[in-house]
C-alpha atoms as a PDB file:
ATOM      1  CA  UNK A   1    -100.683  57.031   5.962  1.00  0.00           C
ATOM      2  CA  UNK A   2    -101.691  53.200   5.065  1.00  0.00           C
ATOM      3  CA  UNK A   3     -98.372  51.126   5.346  1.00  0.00           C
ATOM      4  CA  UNK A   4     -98.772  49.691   1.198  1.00  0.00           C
ATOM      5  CA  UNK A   5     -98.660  53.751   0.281  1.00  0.00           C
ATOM      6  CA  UNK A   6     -95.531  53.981   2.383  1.00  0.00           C
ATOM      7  CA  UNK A   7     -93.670  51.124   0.649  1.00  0.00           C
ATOM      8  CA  UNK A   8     -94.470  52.544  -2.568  1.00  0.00           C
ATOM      9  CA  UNK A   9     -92.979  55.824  -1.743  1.00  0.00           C
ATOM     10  CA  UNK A  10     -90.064  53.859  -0.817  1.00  0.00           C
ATOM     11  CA  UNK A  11     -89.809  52.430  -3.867  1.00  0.00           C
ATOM     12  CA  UNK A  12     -90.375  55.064  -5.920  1.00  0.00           C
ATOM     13  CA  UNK A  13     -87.799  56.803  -4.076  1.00  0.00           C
ATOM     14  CA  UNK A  14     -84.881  54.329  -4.738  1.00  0.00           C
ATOM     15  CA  UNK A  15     -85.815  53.828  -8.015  1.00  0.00           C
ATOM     16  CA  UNK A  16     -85.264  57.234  -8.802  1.00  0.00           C
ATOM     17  CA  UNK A  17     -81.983  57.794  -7.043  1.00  0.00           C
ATOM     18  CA  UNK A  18     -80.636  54.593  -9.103  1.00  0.00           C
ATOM     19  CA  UNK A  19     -81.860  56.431 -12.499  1.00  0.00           C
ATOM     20  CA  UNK A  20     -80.037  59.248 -11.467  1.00  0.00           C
ATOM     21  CA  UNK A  21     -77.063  57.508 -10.460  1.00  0.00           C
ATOM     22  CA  UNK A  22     -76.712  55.488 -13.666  1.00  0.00           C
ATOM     23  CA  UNK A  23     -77.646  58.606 -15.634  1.00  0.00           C
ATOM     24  CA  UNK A  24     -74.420  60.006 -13.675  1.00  0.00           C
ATOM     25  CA  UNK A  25     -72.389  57.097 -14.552  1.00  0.00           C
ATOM     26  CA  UNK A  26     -73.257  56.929 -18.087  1.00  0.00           C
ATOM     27  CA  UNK A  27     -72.412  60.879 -18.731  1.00  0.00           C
ATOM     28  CA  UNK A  28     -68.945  60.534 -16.982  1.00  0.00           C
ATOM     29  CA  UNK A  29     -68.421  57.634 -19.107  1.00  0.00           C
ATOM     30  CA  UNK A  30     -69.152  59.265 -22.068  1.00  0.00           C
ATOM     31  CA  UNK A  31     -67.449  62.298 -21.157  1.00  0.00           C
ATOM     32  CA  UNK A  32     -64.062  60.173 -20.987  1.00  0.00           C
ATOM     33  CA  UNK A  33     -64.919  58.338 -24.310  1.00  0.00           C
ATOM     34  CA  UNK A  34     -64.835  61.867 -25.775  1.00  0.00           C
ATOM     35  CA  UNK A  35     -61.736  62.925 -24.175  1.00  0.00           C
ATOM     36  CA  UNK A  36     -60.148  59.801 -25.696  1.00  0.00           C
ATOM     37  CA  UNK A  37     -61.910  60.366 -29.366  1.00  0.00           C
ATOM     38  CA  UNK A  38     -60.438  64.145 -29.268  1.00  0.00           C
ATOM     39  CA  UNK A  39     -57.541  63.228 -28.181  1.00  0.00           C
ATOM     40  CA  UNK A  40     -56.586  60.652 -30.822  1.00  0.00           C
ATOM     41  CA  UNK A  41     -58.295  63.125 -33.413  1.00  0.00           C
ATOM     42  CA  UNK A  42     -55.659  65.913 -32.220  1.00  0.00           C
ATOM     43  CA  UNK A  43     -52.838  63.661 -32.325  1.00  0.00           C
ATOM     44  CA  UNK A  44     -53.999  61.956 -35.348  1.00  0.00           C
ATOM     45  CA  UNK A  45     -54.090  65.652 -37.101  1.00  0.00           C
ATOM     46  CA  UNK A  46     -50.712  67.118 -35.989  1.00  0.00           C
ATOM     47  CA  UNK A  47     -49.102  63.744 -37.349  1.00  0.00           C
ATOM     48  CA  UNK A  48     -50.920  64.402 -40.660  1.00  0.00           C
ATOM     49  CA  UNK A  49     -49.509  67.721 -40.679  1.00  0.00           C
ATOM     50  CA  UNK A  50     -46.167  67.300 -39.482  1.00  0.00           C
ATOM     51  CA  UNK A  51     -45.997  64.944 -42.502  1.00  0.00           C
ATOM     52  CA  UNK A  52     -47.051  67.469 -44.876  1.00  0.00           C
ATOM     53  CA  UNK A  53     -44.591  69.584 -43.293  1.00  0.00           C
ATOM     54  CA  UNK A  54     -41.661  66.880 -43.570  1.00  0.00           C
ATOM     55  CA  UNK A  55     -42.794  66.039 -47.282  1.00  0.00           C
ATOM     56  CA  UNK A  56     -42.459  69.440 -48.102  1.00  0.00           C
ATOM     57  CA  UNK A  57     -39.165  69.451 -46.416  1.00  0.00           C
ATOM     58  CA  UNK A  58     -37.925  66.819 -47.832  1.00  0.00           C
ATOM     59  CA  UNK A  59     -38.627  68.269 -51.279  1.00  0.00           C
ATOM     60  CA  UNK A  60     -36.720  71.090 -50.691  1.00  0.00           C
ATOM     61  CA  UNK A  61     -33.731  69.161 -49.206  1.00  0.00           C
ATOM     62  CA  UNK A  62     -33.548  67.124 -52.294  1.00  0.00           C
ATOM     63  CA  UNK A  63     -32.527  69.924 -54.302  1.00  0.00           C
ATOM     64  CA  UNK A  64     -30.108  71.647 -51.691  1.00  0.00           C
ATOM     65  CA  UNK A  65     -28.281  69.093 -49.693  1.00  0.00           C
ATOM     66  CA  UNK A  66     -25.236  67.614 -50.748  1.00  0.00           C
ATOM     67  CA  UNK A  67     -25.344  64.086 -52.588  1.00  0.00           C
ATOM     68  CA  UNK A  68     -24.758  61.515 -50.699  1.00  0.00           C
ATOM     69  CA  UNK A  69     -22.578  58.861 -52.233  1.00  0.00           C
ATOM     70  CA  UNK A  70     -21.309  55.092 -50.976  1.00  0.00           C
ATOM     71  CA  UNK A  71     -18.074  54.674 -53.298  1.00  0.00           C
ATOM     72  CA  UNK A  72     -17.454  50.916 -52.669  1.00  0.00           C
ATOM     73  CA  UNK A  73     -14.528  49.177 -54.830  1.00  0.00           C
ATOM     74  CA  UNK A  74     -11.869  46.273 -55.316  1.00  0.00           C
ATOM     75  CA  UNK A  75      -8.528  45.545 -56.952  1.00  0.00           C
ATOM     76  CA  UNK A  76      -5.990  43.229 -57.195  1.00  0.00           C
ATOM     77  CA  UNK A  77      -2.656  43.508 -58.712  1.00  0.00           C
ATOM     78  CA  UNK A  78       0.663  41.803 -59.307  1.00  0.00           C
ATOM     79  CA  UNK A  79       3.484  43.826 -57.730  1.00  0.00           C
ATOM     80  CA  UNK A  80       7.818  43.477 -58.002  1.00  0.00           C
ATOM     81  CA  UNK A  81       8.463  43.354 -54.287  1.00  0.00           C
ATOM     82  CA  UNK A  82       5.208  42.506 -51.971  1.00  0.00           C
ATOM     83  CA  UNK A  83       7.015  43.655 -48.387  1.00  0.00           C
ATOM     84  CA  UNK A  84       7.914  47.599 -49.855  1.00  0.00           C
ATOM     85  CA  UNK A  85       4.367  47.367 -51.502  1.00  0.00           C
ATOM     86  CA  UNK A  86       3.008  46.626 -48.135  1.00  0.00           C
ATOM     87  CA  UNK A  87       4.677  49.438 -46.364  1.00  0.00           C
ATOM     88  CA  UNK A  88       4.159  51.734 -48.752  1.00  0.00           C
ATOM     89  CA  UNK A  89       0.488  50.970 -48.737  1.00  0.00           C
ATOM     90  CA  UNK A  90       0.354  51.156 -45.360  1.00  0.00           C
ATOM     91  CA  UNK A  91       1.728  54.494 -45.490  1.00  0.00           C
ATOM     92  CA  UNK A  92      -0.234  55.998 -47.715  1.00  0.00           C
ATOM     93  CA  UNK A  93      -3.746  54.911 -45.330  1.00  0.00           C
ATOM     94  CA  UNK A  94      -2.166  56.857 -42.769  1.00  0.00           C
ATOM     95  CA  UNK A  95      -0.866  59.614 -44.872  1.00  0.00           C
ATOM     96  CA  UNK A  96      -5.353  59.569 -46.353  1.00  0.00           C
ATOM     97  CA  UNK A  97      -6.629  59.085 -42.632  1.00  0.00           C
ATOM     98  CA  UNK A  98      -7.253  55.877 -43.124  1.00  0.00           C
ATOM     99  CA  UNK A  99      -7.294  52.669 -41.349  1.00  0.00           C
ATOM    100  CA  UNK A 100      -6.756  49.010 -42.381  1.00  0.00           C
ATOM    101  CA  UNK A 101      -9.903  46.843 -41.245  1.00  0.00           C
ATOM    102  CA  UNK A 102      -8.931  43.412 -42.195  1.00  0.00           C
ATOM    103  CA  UNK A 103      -5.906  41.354 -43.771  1.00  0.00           C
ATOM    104  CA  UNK A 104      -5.064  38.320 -44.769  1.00  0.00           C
ATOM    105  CA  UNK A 105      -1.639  37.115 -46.008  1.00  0.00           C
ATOM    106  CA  UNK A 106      -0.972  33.476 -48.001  1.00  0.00           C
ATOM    107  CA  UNK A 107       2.210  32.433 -49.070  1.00  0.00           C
ATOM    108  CA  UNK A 108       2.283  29.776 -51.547  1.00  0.00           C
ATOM    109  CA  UNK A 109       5.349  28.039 -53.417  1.00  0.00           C
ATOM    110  CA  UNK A 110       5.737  29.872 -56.246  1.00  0.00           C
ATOM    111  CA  UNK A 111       4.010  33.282 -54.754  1.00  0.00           C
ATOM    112  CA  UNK A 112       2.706  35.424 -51.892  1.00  0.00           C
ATOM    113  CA  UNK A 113      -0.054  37.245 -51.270  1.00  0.00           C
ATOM    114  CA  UNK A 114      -1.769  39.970 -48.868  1.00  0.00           C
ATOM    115  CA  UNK A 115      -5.862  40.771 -48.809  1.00  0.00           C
ATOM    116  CA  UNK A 116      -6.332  44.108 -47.466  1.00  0.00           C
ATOM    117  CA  UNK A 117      -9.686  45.980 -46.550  1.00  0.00           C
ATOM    118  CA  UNK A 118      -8.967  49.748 -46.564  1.00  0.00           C
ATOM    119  CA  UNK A 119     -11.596  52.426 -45.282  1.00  0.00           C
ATOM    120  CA  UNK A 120     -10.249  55.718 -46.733  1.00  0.00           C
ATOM    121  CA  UNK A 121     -12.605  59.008 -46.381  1.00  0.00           C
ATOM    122  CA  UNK A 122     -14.819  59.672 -48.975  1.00  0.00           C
ATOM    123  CA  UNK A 123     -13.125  62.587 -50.329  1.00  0.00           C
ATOM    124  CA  UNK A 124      -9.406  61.235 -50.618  1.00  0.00           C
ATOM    125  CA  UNK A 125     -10.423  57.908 -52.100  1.00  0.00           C
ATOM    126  CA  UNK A 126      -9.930  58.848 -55.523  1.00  0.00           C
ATOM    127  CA  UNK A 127      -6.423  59.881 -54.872  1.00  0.00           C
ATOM    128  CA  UNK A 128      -5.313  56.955 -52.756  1.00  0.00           C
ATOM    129  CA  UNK A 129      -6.313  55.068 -55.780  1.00  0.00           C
ATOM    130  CA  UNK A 130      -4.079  57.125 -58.229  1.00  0.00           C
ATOM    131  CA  UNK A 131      -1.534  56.526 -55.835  1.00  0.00           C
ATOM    132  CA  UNK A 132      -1.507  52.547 -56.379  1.00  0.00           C
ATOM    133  CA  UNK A 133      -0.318  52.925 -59.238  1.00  0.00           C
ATOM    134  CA  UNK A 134       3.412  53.712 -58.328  1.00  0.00           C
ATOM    135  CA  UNK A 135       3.290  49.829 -56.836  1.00  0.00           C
ATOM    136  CA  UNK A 136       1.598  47.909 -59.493  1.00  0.00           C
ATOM    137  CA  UNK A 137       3.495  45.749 -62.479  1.00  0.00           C
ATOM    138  CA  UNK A 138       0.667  44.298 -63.487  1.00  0.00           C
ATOM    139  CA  UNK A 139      -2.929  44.863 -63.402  1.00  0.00           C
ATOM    140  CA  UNK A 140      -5.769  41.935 -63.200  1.00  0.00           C
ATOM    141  CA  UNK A 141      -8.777  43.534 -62.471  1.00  0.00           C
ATOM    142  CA  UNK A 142     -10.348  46.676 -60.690  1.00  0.00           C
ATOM    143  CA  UNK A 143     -13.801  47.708 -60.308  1.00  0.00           C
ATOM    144  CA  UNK A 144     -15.508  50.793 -58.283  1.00  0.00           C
ATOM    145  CA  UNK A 145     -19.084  51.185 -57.823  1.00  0.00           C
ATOM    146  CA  UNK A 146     -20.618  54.742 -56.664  1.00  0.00           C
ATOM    147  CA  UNK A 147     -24.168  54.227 -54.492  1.00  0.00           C
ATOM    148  CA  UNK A 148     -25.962  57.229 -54.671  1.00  0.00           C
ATOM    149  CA  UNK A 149     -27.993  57.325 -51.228  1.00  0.00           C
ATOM    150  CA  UNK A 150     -29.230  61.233 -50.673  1.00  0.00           C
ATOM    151  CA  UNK A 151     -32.771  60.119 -51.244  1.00  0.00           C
ATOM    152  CA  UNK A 152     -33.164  57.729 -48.597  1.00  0.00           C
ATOM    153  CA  UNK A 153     -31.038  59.607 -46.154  1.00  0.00           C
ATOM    154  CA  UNK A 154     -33.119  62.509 -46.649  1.00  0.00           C
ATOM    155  CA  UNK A 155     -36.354  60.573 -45.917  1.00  0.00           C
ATOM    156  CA  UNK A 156     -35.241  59.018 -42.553  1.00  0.00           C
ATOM    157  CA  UNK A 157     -34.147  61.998 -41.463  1.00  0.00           C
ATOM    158  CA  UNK A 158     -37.077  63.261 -42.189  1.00  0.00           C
ATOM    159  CA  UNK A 159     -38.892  60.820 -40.765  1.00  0.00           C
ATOM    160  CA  UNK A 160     -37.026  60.567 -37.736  1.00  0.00           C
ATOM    161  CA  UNK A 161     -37.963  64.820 -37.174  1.00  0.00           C
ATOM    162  CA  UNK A 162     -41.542  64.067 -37.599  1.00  0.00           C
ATOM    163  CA  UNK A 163     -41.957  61.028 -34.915  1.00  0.00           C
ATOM    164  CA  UNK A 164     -40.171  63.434 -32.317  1.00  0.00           C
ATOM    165  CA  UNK A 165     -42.754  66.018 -33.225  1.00  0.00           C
ATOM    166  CA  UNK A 166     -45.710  63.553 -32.779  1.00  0.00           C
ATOM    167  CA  UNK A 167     -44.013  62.182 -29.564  1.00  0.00           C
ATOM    168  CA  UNK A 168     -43.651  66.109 -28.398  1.00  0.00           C
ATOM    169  CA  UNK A 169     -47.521  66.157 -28.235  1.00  0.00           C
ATOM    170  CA  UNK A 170     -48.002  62.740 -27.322  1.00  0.00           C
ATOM    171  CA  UNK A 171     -46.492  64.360 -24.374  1.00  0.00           C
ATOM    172  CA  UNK A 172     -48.282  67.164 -24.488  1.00  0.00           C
ATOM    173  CA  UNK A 173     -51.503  65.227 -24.209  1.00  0.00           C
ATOM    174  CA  UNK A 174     -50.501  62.606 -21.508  1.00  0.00           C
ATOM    175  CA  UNK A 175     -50.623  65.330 -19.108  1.00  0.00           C
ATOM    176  CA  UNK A 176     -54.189  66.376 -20.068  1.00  0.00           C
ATOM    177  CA  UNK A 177     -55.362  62.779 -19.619  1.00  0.00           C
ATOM    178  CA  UNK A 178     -58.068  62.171 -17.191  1.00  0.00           C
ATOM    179  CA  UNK A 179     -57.812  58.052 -16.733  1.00  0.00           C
ATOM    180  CA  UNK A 180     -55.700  55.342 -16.132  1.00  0.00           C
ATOM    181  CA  UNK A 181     -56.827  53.542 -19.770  1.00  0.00           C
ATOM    182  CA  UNK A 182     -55.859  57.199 -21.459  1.00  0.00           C
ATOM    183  CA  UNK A 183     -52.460  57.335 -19.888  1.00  0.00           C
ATOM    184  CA  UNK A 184     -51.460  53.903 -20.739  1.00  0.00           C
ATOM    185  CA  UNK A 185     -52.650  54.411 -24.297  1.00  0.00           C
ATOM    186  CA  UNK A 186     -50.659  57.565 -24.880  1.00  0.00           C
ATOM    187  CA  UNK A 187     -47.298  55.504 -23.487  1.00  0.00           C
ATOM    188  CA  UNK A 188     -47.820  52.887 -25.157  1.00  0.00           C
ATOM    189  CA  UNK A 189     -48.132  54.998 -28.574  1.00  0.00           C
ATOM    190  CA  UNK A 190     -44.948  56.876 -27.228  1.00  0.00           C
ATOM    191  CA  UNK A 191     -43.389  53.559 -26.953  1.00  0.00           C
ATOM    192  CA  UNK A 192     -44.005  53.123 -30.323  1.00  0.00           C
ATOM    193  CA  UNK A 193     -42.692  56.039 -31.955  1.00  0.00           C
ATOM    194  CA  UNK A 194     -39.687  55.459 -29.879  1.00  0.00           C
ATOM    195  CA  UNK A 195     -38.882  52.220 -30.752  1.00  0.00           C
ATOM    196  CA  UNK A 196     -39.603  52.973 -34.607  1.00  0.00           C
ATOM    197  CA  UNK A 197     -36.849  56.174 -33.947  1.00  0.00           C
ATOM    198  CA  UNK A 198     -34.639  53.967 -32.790  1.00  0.00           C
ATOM    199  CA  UNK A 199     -34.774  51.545 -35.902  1.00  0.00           C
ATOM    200  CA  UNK A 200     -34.127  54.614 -38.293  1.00  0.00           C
ATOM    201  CA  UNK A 201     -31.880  56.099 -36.325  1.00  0.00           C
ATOM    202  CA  UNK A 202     -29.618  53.106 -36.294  1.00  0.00           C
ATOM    203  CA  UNK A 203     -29.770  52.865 -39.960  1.00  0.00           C
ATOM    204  CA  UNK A 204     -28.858  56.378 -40.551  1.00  0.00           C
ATOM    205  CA  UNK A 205     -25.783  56.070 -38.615  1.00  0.00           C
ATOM    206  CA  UNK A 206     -25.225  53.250 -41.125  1.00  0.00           C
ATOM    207  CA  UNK A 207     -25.548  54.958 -43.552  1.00  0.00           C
ATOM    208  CA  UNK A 208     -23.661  58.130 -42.456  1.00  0.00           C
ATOM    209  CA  UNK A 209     -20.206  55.770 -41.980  1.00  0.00           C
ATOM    210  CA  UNK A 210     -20.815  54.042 -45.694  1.00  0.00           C
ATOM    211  CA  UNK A 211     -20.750  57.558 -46.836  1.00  0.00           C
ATOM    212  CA  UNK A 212     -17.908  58.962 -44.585  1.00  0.00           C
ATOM    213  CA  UNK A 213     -15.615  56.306 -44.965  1.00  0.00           C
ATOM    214  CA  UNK A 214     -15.231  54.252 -48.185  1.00  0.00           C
ATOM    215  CA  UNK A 215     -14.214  50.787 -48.434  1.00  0.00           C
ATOM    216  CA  UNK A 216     -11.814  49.178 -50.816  1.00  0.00           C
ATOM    217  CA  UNK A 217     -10.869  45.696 -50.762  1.00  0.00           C
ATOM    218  CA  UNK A 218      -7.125  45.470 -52.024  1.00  0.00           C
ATOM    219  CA  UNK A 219      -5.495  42.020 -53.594  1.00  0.00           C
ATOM    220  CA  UNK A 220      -1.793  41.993 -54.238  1.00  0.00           C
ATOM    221  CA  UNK A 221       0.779  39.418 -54.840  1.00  0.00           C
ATOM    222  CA  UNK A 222       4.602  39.055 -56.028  1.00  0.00           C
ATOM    223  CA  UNK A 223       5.479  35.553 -58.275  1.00  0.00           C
ATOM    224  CA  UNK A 224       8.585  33.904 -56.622  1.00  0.00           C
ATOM    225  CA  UNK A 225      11.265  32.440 -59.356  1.00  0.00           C
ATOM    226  CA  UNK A 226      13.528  29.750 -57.941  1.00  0.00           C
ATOM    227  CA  UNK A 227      16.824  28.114 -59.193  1.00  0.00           C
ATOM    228  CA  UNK A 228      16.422  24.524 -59.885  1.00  0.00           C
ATOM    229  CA  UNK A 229      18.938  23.530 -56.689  1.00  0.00           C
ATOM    230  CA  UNK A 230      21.197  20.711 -57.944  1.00  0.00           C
ATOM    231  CA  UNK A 231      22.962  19.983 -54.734  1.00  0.00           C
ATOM    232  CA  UNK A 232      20.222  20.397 -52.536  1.00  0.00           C
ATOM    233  CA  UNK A 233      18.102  17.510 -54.554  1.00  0.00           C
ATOM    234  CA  UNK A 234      21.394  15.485 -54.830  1.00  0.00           C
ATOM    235  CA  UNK A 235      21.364  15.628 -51.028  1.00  0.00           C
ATOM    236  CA  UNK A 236      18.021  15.082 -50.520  1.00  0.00           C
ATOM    237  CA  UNK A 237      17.930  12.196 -52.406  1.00  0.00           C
ATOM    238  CA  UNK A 238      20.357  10.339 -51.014  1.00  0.00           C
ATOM    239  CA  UNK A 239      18.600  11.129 -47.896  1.00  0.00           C
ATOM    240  CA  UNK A 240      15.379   9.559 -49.657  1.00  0.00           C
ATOM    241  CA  UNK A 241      17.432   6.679 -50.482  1.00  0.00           C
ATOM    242  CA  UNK A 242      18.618   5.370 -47.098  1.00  0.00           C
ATOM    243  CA  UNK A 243      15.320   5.921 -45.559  1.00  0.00           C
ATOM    244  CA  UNK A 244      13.655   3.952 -47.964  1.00  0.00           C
ATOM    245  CA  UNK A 245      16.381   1.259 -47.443  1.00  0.00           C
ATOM    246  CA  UNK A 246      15.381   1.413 -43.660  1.00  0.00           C
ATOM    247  CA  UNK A 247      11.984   1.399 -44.261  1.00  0.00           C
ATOM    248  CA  UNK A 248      12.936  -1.687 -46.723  1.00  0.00           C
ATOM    249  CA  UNK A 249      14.651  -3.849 -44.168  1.00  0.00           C
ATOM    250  CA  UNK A 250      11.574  -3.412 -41.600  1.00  0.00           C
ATOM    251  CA  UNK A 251       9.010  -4.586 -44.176  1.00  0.00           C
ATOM    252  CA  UNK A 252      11.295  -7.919 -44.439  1.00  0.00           C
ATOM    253  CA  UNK A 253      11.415  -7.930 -40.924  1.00  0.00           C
ATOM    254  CA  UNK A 254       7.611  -8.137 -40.843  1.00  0.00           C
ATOM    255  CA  UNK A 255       7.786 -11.345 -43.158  1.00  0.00           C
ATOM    256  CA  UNK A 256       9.803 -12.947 -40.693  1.00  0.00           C
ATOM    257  CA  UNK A 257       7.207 -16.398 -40.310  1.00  0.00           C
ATOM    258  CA  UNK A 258       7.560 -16.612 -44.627  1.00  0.00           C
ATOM    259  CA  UNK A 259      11.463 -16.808 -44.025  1.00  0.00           C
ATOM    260  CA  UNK A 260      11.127 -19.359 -41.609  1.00  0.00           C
ATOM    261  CA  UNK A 261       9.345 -21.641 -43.914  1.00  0.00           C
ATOM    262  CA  UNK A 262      11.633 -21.096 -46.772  1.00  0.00           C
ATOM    263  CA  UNK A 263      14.739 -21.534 -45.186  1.00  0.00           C
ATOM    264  CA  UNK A 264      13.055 -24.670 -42.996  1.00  0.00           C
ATOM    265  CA  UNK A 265      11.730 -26.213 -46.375  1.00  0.00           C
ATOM    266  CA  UNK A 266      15.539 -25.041 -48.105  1.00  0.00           C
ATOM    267  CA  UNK A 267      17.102 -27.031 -44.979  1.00  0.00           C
ATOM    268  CA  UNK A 268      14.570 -30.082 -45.712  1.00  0.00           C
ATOM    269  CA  UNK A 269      15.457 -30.570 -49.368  1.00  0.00           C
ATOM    270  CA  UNK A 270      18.914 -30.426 -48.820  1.00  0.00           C
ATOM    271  CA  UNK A 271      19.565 -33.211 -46.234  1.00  0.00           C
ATOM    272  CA  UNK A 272      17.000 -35.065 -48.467  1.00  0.00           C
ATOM    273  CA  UNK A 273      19.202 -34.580 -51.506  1.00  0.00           C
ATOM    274  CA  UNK A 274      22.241 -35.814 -49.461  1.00  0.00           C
ATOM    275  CA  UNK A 275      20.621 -38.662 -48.623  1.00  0.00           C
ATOM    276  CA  UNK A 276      19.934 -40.130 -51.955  1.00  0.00           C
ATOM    277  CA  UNK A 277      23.031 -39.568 -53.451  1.00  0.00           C
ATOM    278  CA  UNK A 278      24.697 -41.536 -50.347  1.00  0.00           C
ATOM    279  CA  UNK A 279      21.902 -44.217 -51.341  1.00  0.00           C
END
């Protein structure tokens, strides 16, 4: 064989094999871009259905689970003696499973004052209410507001259901996946849901101790009458008086230089007046 026809069998030869490796490349390639495509399509459709499954669910909840109120109120009220008012408030949060979450006392001149903020549960706060009234003289203002909330607990709950689903067969699917790039974008998806169940699940447990507990922010106060206190004003004006006789004598003190002059000038006119009438 001539040594040209040899070189072009060579060539022929390795041009070939690279065809067929490339051809090889591409169809593993495209096999994996598949894999992904399904994948996504799978997950993609369970999602959609879980959702139709939730949405469904959710309809049905609706009109079977128990409402789900926030009651939410304030009052404030004038009271005969503010210490047994107190205590008996006090009382009656322990006597409702209660607690007391905040307070505040002021005591002024003519009257004192406590700010409570009561969490009762949200069955016995209607009665603890009713039972303020043994305490109160006087009435200024009061004012409960009922938050009706079953909707939007029903739909994260329902929402939170459906991302564990997903993130069930996100699972499901990471252990079918045949590449690095696959794996990472099935975690990061799972990472996703997770963080997104985290939000809602945060805000239903919100929501769950609004509803549970109720919160009512309490005002009271007693007025304070005092005698007028003859002696005790006679005293302490007397008391007034010298120390403002003190405090008198050290501002004259101060002037000491403008006595000086005066009585130097006084001296002065005086031996000067002597003087001419010896004259």
């Amino acid at each position: 064989m001539k040594p040209y026809l040899l070189i072009l069998v060579v060539i022929l030869f390795i041009s070939c094999g690279s065809n067929a490796f490339k051809n090889d490349s591409q169809i593993v390639s495209d096999q994996l871009s598949t894999i992904s495509q399904e994948s996504k399509k799978y997950v993609n459709a369970e999602e959609a259905s879980s959702n139709n499954e939730s949405e469904t669910n959710r309809t049905e909840l609706k009109t079977t689970i128990e409402r789900k109120l926030i009651k939410q109120g304030s009052m404030s009220f004038e009271t005969d003696n503010i210490e047994k008012a107190k205590n008996y408030i006090e009382n009656k949060v322990k006597i409702f499973e209660g607690y007391i979450a905040k307070e505040y006392s002021y005591d002024y001149t003519e009257q004192k004052q406590y700010v409570l903020e009561i969490r009762i549960p949200n069955q016995k706060f209607d009665d603890f209410l009713k039972s303020l009234n043994n305490i109160i003289v006087s009435l200024d203002n009061k004012d409960i507001q009922v938050k009706d909330v079953t909707e939007e607990y029903v739909d994260i709950d329902a929402r939170i259901k459906t991302k564990k689903t997903v993130i069930q067969r996100y699972s499901e699917l990471l252990k079918q996946a045949k590449s690095v790039a696959e794996m990472l974008d099935i975690e990061r998806e799972i990472g996703n849901l997770q963080t997104d169940i985290e939000s809602l699940e945060g805000r239903l447990k919100y929501l769950q101790n609004q509803i549970s507990l109720s919160t009512l922010s309490l005002t009271f106060y007693e007025h304070r009458t005092k005698d007028f206190g003859f002696w005790s004003k006679i005293v302490k004006s007397i008391k007034g008086g010298w120390n403002g006789l003190l405090w008198f004598l050290v501002g004259v003190m101060y002037l000491w230089p403008l006595w000086l002059i005066l009585f130097g000038g006084l001296w002065f006119l005086l031996r000067y007046i002597k003087r001419r009438r010896k004259a």
